[in-house]
Protein backbone atom coordinates (compact mmCIF):
# COMPACT_ATOMS: atom_id res chain seq x y z
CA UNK A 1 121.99 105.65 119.03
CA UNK A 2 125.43 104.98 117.12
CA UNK A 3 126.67 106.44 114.36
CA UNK A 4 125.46 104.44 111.76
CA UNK A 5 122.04 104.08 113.36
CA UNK A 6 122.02 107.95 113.08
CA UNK A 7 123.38 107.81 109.55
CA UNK A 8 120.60 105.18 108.45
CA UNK A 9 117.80 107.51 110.17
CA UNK A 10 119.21 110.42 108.48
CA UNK A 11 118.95 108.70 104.89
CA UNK A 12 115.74 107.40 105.51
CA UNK A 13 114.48 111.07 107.13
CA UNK A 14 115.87 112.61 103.55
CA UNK A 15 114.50 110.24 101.00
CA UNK A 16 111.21 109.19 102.46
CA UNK A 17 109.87 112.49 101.16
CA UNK A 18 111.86 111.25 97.52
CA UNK A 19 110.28 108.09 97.42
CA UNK A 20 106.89 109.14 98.75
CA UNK A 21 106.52 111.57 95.96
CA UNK A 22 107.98 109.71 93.00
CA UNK A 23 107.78 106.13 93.99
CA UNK A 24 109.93 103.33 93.90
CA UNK A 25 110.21 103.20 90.32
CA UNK A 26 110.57 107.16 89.55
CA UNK A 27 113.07 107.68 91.94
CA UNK A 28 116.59 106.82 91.30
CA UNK A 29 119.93 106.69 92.73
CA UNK A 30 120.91 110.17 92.19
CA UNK A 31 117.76 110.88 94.01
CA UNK A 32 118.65 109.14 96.93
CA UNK A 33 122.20 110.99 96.74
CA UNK A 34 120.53 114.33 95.77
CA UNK A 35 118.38 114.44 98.84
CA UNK A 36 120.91 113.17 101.36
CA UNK A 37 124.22 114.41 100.55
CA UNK A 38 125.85 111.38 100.35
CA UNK A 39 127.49 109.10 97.69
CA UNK A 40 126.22 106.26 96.46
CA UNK A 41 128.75 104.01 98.66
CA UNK A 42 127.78 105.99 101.87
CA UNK A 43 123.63 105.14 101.17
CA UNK A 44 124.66 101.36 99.98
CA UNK A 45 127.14 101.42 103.22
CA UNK A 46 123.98 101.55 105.83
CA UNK A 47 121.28 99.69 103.34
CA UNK A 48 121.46 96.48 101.16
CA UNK A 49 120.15 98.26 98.02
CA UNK A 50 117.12 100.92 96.93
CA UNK A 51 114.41 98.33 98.28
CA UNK A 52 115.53 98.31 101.77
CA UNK A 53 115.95 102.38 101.57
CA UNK A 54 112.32 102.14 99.89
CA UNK A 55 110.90 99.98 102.79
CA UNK A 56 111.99 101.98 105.59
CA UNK A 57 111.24 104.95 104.09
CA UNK A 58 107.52 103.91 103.52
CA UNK A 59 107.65 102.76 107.37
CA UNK A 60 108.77 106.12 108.50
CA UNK A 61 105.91 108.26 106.36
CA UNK A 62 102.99 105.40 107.11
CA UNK A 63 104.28 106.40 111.25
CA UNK A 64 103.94 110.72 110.31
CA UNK A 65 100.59 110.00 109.33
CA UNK A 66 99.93 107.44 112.40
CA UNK A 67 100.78 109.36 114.73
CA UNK A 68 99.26 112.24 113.26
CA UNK A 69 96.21 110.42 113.74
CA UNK A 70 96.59 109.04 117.02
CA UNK A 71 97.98 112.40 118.67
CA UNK A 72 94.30 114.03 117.42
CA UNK A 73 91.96 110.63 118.54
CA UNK A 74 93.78 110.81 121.63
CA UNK A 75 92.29 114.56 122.29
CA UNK A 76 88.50 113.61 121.66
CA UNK A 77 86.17 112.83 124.32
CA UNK A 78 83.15 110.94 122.10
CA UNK A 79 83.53 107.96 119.87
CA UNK A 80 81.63 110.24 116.99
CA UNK A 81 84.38 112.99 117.61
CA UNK A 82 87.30 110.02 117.42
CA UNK A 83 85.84 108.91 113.83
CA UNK A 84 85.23 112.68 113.05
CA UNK A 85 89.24 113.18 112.90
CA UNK A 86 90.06 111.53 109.79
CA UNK A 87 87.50 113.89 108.15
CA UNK A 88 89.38 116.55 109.72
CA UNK A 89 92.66 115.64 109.64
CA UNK A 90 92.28 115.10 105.80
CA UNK A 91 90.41 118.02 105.02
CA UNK A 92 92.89 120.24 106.58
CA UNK A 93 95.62 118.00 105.84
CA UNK A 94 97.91 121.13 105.08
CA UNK A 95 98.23 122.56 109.09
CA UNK A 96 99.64 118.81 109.82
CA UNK A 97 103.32 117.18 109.07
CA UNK A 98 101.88 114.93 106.34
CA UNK A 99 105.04 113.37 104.33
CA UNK A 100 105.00 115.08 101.19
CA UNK A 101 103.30 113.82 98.30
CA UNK A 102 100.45 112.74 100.43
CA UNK A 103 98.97 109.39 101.80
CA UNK A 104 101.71 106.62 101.46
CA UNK A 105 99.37 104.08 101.75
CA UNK A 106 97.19 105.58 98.24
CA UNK A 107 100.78 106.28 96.59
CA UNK A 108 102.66 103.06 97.68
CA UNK A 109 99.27 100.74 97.23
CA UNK A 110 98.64 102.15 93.09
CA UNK A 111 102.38 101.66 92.39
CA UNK A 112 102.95 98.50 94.23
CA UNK A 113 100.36 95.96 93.78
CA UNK A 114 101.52 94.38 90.78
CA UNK A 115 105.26 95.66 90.77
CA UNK A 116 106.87 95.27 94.07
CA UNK A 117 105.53 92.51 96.44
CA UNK A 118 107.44 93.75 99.67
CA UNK A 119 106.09 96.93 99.51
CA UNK A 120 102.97 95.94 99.06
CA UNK A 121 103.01 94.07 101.77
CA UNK A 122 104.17 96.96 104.00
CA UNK A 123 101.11 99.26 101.96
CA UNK A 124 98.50 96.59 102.84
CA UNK A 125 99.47 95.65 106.78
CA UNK A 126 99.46 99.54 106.61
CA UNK A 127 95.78 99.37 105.67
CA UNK A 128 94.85 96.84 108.17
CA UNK A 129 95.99 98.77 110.52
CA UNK A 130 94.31 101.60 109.88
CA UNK A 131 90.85 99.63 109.46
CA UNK A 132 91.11 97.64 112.31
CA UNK A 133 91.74 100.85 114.34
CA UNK A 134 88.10 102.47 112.79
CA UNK A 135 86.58 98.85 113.26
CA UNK A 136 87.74 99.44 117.10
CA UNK A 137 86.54 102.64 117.45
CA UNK A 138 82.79 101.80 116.05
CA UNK A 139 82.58 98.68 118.36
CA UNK A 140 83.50 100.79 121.14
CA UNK A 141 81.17 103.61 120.36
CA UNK A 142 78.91 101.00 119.80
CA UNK A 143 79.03 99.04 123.28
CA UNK A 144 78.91 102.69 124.69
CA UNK A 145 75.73 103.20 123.38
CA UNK A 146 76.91 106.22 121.17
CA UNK A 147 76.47 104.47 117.65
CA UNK A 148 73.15 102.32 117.28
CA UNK A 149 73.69 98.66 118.12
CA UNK A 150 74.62 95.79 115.26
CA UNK A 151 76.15 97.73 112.80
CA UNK A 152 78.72 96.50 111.05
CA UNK A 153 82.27 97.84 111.78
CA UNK A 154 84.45 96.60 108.96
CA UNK A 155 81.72 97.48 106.13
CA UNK A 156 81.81 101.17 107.94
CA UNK A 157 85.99 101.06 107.82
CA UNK A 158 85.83 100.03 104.72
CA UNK A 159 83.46 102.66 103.14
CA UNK A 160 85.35 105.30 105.19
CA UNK A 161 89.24 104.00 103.87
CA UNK A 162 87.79 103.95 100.50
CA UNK A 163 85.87 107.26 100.43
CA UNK A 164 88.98 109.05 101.76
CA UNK A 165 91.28 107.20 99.73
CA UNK A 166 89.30 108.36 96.60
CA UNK A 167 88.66 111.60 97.47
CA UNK A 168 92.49 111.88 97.81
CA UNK A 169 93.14 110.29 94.65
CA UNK A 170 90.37 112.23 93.25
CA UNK A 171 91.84 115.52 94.49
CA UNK A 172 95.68 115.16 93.47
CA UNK A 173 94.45 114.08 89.52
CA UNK A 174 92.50 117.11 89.00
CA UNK A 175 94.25 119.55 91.22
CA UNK A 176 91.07 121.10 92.59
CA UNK A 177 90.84 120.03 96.40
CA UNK A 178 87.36 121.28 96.97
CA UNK A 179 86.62 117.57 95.06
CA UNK A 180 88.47 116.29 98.07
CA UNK A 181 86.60 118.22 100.81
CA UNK A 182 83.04 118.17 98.94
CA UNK A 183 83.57 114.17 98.95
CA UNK A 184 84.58 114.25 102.64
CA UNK A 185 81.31 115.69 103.51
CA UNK A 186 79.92 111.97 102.42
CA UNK A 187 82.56 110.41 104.46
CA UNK A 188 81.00 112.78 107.77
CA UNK A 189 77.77 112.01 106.74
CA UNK A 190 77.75 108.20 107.07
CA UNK A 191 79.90 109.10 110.68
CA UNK A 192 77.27 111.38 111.87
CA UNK A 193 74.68 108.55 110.65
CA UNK A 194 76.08 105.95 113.19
């Protein structure tokens, strides 16, 4: 890696945190210096402007959470167990390397949609990823003969993104997370259901 490869993962490493928490809009310049160090020229130097900062940074917490994700699906033996670690790995969300500030997807999705097409864009192939991966994991189970036959994968994806992304939501407006592990229960429920 050269040095301004380095230099451009180091900015992103130090604001992704910034940006995750405050947003695009919340989170200025002196931010973006604040958090890495550097002056304004040295950030503008290695990046066009605050949207290609903002982009990569949302890259770079959406992967965390990934491979957060993946690295605990990898270590399950059933299908049930596989869709049984986003319960887990949200309810005890604390003992992981989440980004701070929480799900990018939930915080880049409610202040992007109408405000900043490009991340949107990155917030919503985000999602798709993350369904088709449950929608994968349900037609496998399925074929395995672990869930019952003829289900339908994307409704079940669907319900379980939403659930999760509410009970998050839910959570970080009142402050009480019990909301977010009382609704979670509904989200193991329909997974123990299948």
């Amino acid at each position: 890696m050269s040095k301004a490869e380095k230099t451009r993962q180091f900015i992103i490493e130090k604001t992704a945190p910034v940006f995750n928490k405050k947003g695009y809009a919340g989170t200025s310049l002196s931010d973006l210096t604040e958090a890495t160090g550097l002056t304004k020229g040295s950030i503008y130097g290695n990046f066009e402007g605050k949207d290609e900062v903002a982009l990569e940074a949302f890259d770079y917490n959406s992967k965390k959470v990934n491979a957060i994700i993946t690295t605990e699906i990898a270590q399950q033996q059933t299908y049930r167990d596989k869709m049984l670690v986003y319960v887990r790995v949200y309810e005890h969300f604390l003992k992981y390397p989440f980004p701070p500030g929480g799900c990018p997807i939930l915080n880049t999705a409610t202040e992007a949609d109408d405000t900043h097409p490009a991340l949107k864009e990155k917030a919503c192939a985000a999602f798709i990823h993350w369904k088709t991966n449950i929608i994968r994991i349900v037609e496998e189970g399925m074929r395995a003969g672990e869930f019952k036959p003829g289900q339908n994968a994307e409704q079940i994806a669907l319900t379980i993104i939403a659930t999760i992304e509410g009970a998050i939501m839910i959570a970080k407006l009142s402050g009480n997370l019990h909301y977010k592990n009382t609704i979670l229960k509904s989200v193991e429920a329909l997974i123990n259901a299948l």
